[in-house]
PDB file of N, CA and C in Angstrom:
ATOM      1  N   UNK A   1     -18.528  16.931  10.682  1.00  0.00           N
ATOM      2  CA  UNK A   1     -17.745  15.717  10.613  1.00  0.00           C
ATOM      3  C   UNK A   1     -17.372  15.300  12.032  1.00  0.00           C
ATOM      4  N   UNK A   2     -17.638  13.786  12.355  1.00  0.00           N
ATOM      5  CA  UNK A   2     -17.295  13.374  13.922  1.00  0.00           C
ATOM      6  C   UNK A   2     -16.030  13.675  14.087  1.00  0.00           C
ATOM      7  N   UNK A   3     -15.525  13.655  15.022  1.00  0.00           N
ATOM      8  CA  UNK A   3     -13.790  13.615  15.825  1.00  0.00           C
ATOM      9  C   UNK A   3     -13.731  12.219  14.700  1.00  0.00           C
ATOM     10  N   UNK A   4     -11.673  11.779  14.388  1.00  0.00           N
ATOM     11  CA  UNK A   4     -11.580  10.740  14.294  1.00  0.00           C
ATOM     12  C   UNK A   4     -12.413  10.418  13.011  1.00  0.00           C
ATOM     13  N   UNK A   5     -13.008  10.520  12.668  1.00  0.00           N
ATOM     14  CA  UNK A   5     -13.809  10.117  10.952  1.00  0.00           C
ATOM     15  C   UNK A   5     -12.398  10.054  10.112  1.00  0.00           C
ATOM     16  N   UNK A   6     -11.673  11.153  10.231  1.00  0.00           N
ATOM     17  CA  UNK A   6     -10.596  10.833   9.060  1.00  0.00           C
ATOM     18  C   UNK A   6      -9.768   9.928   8.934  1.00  0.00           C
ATOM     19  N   UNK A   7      -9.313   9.454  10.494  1.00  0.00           N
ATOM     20  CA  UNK A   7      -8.521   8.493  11.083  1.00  0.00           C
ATOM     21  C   UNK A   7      -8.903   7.055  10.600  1.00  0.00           C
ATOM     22  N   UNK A   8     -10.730   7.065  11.168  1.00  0.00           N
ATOM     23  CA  UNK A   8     -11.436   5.688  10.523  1.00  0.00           C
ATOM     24  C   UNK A   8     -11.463   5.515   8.887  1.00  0.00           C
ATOM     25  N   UNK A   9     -11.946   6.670   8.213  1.00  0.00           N
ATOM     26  CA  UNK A   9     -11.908   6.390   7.204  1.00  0.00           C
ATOM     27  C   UNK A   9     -10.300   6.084   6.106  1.00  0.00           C
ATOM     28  N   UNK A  10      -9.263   6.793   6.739  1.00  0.00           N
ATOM     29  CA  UNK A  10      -8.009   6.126   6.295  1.00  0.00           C
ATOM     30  C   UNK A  10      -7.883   4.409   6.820  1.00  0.00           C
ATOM     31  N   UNK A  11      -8.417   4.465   7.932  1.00  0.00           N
ATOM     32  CA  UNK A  11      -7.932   2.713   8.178  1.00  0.00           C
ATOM     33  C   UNK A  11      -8.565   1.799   7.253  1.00  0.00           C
ATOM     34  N   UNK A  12     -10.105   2.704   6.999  1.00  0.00           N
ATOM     35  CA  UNK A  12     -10.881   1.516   6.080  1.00  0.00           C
ATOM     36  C   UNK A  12     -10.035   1.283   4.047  1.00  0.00           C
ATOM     37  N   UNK A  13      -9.724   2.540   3.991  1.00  0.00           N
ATOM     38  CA  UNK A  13      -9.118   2.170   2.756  1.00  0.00           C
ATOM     39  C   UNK A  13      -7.461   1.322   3.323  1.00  0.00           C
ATOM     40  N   UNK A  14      -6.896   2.185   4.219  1.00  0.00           N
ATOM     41  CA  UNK A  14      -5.616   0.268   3.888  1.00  0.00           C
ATOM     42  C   UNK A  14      -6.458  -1.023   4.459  1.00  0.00           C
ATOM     43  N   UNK A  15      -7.748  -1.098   5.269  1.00  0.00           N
ATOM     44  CA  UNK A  15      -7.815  -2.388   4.579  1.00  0.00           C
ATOM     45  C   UNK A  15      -8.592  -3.182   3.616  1.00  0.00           C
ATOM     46  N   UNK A  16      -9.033  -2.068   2.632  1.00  0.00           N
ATOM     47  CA  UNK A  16      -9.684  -2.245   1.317  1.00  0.00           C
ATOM     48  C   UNK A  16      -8.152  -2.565   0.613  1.00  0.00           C
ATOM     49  N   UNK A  17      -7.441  -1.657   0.870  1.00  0.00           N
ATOM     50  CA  UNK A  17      -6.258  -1.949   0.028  1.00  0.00           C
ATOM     51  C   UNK A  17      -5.443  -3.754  -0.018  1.00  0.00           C
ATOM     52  N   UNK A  18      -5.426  -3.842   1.465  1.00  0.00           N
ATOM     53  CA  UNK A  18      -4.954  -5.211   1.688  1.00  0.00           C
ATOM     54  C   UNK A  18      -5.841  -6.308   1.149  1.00  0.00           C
ATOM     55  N   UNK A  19      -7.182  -6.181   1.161  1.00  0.00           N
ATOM     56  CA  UNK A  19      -7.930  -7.184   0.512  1.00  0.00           C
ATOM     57  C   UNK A  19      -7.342  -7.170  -0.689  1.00  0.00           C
ATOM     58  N   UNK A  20      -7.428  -6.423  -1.322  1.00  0.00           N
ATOM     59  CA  UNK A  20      -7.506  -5.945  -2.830  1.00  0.00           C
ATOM     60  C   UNK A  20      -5.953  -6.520  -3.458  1.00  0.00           C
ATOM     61  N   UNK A  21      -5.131  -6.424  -2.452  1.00  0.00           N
ATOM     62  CA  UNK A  21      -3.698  -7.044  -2.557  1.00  0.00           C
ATOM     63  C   UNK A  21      -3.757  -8.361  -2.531  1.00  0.00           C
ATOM     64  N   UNK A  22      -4.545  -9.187  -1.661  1.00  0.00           N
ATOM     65  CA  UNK A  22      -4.467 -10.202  -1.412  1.00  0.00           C
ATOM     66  C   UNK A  22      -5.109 -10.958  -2.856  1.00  0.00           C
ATOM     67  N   UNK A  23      -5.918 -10.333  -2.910  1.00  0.00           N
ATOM     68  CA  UNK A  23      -6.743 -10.673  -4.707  1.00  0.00           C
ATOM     69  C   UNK A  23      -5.876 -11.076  -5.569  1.00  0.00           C
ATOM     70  N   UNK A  24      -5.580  -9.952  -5.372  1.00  0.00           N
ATOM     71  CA  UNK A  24      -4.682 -10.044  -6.762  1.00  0.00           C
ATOM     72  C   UNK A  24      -3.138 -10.916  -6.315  1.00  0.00           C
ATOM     73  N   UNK A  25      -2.697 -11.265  -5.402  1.00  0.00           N
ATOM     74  CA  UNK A  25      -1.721 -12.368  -5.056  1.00  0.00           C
ATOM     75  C   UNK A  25      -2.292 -13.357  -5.882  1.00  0.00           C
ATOM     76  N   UNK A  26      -3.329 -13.645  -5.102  1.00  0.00           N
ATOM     77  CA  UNK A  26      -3.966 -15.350  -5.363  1.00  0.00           C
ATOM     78  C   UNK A  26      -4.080 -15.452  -6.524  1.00  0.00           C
ATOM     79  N   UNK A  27      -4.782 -14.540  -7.111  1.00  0.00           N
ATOM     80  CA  UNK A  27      -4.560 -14.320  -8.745  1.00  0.00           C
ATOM     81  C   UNK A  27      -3.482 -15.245  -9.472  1.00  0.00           C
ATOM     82  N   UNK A  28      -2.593 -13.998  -9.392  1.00  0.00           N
ATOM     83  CA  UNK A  28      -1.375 -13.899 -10.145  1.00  0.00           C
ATOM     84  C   UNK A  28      -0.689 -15.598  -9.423  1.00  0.00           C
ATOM     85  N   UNK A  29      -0.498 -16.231  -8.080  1.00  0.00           N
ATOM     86  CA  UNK A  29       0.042 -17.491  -7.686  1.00  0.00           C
ATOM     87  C   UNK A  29      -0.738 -18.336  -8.113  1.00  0.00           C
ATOM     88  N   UNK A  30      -1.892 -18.178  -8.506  1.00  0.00           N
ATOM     89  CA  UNK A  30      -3.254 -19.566  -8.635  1.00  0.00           C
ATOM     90  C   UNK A  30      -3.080 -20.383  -7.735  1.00  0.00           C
ATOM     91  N   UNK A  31      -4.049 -19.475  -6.539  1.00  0.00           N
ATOM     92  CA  UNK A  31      -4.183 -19.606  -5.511  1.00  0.00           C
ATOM     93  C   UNK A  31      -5.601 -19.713  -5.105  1.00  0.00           C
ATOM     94  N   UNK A  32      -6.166 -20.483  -3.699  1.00  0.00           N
ATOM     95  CA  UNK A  32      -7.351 -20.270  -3.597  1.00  0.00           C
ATOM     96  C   UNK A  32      -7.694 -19.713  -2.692  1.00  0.00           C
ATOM     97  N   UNK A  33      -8.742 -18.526  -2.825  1.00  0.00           N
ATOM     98  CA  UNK A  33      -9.363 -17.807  -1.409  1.00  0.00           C
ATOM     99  C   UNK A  33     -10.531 -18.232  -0.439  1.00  0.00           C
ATOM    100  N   UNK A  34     -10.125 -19.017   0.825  1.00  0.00           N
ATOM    101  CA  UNK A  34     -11.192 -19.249   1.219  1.00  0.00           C
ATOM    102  C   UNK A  34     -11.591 -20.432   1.107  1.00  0.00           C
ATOM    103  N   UNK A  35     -12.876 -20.560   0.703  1.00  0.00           N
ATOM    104  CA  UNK A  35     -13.229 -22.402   1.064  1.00  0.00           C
ATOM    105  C   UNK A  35     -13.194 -22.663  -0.458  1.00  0.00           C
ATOM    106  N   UNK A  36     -12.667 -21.939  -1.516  1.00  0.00           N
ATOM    107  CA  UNK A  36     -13.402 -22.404  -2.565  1.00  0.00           C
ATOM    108  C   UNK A  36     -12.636 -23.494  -3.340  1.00  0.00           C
ATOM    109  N   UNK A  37     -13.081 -24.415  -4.072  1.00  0.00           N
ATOM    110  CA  UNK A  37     -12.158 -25.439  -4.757  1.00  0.00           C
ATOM    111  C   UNK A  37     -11.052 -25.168  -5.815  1.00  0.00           C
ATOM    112  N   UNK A  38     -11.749 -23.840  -6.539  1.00  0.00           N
ATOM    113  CA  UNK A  38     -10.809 -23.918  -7.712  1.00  0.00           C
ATOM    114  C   UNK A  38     -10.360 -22.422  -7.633  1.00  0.00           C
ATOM    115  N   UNK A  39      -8.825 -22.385  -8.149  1.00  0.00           N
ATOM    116  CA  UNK A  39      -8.129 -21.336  -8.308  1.00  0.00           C
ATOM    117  C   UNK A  39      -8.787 -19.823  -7.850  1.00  0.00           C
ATOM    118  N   UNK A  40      -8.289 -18.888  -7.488  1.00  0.00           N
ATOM    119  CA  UNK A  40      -8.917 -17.323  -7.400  1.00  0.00           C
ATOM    120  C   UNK A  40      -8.895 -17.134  -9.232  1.00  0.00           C
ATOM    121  N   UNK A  41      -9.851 -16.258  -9.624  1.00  0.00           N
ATOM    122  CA  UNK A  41     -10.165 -15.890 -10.887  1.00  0.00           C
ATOM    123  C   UNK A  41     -10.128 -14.133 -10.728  1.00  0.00           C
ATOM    124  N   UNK A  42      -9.879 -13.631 -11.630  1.00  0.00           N
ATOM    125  CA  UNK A  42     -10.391 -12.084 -11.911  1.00  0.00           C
ATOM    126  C   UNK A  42     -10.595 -11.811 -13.492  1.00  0.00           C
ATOM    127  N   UNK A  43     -11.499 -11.056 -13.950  1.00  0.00           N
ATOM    128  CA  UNK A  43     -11.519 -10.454 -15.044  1.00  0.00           C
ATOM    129  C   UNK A  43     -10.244  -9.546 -15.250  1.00  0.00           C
ATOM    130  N   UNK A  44     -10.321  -8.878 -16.517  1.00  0.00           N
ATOM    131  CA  UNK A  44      -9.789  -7.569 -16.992  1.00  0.00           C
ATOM    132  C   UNK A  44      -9.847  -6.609 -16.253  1.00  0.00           C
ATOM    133  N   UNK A  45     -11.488  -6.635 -16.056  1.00  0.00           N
ATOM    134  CA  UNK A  45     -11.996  -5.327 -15.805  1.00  0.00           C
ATOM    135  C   UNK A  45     -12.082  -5.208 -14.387  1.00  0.00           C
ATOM    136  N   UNK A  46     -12.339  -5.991 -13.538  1.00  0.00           N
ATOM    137  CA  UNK A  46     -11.887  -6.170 -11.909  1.00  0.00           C
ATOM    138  C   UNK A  46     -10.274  -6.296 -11.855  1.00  0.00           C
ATOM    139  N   UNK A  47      -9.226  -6.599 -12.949  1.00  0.00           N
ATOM    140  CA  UNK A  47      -7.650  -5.922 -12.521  1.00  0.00           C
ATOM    141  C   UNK A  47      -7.306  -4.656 -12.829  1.00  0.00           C
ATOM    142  N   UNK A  48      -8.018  -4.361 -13.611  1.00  0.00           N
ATOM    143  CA  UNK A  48      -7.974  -2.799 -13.663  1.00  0.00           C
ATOM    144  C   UNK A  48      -8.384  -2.018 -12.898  1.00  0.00           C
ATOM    145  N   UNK A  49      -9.877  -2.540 -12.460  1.00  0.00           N
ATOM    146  CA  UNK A  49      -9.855  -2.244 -11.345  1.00  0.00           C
ATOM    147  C   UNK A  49      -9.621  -1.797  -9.933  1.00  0.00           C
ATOM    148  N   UNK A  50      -8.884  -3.024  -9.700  1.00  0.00           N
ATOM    149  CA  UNK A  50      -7.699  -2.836  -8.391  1.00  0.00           C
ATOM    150  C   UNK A  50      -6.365  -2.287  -8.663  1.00  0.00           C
ATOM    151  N   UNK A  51      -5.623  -2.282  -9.978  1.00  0.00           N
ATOM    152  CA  UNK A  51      -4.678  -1.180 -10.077  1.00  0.00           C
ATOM    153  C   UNK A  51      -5.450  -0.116  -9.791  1.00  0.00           C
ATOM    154  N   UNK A  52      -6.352   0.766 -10.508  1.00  0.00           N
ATOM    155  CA  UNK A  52      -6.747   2.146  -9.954  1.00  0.00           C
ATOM    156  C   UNK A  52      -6.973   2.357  -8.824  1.00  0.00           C
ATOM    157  N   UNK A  53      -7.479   1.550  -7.785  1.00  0.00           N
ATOM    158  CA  UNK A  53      -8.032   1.854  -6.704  1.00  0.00           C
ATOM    159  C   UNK A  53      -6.498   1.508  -5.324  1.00  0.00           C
ATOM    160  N   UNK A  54      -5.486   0.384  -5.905  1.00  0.00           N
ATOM    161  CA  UNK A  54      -4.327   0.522  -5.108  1.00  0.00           C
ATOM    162  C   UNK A  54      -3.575   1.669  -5.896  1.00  0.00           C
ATOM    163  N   UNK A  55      -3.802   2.699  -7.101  1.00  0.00           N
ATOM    164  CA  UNK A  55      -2.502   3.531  -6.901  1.00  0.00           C
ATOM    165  C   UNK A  55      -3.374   4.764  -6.471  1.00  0.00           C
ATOM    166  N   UNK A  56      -4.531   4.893  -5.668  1.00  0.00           N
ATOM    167  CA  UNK A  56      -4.338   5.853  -4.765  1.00  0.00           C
ATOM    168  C   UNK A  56      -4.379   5.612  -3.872  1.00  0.00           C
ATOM    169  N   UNK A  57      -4.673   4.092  -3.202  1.00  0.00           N
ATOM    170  CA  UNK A  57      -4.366   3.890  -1.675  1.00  0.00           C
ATOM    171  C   UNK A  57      -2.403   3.581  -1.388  1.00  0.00           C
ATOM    172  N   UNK A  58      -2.198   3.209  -2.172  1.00  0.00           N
ATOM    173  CA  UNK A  58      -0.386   2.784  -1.816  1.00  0.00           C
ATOM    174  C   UNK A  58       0.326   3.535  -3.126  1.00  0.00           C
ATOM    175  N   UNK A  59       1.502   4.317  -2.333  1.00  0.00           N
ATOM    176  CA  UNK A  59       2.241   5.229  -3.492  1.00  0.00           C
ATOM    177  C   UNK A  59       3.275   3.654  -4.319  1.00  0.00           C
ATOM    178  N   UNK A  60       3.212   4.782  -5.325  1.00  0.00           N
ATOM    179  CA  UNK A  60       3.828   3.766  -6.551  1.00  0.00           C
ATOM    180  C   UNK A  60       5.540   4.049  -6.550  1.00  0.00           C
ATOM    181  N   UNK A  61       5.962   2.907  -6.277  1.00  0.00           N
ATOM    182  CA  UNK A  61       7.155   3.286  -6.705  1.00  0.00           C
ATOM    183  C   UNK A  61       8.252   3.592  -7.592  1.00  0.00           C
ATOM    184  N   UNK A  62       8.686   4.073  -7.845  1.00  0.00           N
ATOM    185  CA  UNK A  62      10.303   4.470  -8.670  1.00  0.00           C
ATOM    186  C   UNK A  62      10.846   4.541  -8.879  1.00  0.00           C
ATOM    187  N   UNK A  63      11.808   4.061  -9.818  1.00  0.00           N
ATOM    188  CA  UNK A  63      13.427   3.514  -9.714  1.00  0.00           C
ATOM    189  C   UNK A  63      13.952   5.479  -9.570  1.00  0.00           C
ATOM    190  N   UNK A  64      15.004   5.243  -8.813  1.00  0.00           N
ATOM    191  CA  UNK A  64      15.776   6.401  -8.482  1.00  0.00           C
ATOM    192  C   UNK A  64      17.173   5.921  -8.777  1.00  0.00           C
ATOM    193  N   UNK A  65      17.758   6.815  -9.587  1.00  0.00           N
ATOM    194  CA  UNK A  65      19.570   6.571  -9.511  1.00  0.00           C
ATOM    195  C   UNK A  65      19.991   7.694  -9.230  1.00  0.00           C
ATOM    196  N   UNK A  66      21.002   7.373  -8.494  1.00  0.00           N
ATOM    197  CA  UNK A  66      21.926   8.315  -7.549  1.00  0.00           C
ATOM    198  C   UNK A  66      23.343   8.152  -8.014  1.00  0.00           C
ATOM    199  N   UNK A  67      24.424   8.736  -8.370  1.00  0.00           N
ATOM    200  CA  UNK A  67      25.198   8.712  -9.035  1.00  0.00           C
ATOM    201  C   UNK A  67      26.887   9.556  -8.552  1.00  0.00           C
ATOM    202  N   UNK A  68      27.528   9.083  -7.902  1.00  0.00           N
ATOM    203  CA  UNK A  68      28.357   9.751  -7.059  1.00  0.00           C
ATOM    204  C   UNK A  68      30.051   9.498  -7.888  1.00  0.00           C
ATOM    205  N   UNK A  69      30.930   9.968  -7.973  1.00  0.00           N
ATOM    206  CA  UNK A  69      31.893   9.613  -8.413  1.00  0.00           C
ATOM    207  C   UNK A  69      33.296   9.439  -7.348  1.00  0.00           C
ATOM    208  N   UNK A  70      34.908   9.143  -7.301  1.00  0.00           N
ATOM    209  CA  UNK A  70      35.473   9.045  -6.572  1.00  0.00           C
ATOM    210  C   UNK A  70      35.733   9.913  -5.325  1.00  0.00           C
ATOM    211  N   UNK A  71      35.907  10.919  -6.008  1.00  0.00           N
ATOM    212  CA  UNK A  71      36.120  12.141  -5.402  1.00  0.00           C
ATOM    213  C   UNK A  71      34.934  12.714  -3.911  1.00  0.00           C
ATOM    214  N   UNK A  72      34.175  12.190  -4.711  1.00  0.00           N
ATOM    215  CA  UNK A  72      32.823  12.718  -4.123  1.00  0.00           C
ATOM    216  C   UNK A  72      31.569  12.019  -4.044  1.00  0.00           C
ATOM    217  N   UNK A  73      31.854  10.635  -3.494  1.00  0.00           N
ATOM    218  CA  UNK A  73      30.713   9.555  -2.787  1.00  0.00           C
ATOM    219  C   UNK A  73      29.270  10.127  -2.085  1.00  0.00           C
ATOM    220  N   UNK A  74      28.844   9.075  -2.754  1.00  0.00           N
ATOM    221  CA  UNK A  74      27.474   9.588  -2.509  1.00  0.00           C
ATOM    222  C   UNK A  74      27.266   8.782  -1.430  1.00  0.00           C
ATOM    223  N   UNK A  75      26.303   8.762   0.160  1.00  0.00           N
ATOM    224  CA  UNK A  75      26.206   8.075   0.735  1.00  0.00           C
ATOM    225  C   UNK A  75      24.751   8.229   1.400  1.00  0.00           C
ATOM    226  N   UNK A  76      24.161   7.251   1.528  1.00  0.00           N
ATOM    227  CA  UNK A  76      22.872   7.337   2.054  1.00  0.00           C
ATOM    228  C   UNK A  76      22.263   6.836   3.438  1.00  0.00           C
ATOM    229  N   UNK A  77      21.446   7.408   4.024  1.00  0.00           N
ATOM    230  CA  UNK A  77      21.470   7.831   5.442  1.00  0.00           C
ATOM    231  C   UNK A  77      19.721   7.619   5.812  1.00  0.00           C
ATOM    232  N   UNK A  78      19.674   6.273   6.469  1.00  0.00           N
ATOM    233  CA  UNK A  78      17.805   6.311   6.864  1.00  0.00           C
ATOM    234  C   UNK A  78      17.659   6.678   8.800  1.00  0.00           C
ATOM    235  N   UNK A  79      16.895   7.629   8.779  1.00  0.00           N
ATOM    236  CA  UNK A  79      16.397   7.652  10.273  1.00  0.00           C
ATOM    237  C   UNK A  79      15.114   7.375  10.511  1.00  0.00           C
ATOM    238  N   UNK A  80      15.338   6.843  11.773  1.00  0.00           N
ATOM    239  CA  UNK A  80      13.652   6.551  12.167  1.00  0.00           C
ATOM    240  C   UNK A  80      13.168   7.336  13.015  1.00  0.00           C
ATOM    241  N   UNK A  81      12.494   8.196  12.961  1.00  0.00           N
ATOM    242  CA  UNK A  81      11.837   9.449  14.351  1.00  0.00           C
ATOM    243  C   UNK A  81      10.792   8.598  14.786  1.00  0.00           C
ATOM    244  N   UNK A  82      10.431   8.632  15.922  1.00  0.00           N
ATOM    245  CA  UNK A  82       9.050   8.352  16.454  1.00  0.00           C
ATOM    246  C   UNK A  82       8.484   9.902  16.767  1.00  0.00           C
ATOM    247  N   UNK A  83       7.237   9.627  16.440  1.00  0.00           N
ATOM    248  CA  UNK A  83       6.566  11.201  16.700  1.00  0.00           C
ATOM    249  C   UNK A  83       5.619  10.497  17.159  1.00  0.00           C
ATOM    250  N   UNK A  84       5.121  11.604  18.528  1.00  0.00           N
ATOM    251  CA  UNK A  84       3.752  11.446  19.480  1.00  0.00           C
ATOM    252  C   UNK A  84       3.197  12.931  19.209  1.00  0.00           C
ATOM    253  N   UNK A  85       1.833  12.430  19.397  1.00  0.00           N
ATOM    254  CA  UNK A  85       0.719  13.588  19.255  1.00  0.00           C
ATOM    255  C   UNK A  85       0.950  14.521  20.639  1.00  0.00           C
ATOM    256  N   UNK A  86       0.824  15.644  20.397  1.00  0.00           N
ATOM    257  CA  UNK A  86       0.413  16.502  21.496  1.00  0.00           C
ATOM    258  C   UNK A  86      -0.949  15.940  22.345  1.00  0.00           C
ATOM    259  N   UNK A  87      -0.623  16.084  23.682  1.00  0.00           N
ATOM    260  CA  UNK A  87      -1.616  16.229  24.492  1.00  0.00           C
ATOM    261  C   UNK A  87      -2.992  16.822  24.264  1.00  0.00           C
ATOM    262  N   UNK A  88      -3.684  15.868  23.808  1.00  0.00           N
ATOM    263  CA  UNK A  88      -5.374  16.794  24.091  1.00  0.00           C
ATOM    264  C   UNK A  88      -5.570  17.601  24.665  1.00  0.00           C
ATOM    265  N   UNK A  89      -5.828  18.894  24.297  1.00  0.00           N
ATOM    266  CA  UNK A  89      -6.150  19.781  25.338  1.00  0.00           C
ATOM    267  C   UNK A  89      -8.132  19.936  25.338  1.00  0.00           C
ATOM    268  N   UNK A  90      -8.367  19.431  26.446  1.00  0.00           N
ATOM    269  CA  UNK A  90     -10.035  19.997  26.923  1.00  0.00           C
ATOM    270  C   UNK A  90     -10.783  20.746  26.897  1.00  0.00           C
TER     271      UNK A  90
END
């Protein structure tokens, strides 16, 4: 396997994914893609499609409840790390 293959091949599925998003926008807005005159169209079987193939490129989300009472507040806390790769070593 080349250096980097895994790297390329993750970029190519998010932007299979983003097409595939964009599809299905135009879709669902009746919208048009491109030069064409009339509305974006999809079958059944091409939206089924692109659900299977976006829920393994983009995680699905989940309602979560969190549930804290007076005494004992629940409070929630986002950080952002930046992480850098180690130095190539030669």
């Amino acid at each position: 396997m080349k250096k980097g293959s895994k790297h390329v091949d993750r970029t190519k599925a998010k932007i299979r994914a983003t097409l595939i998003i964009k599809h299905v926008e135009a879709f669902a807005l009746g919208e048009r893609i491109g030069r064409s005159k009339n509305p974006h169209q999809m079958t059944s079987a091409q939206l089924r499609a692109a659900e299977m193939l976006l829920a393994r490129a983009e995680p699905i989300l989940q309602r979560i409840t969190y549930q804290g009472d007076a005494d004992k507040p629940l409070y929630h806390r986002v950080e952002r790390v930046i992480v850098r790769s180690p130095p190539k070593r030669d």
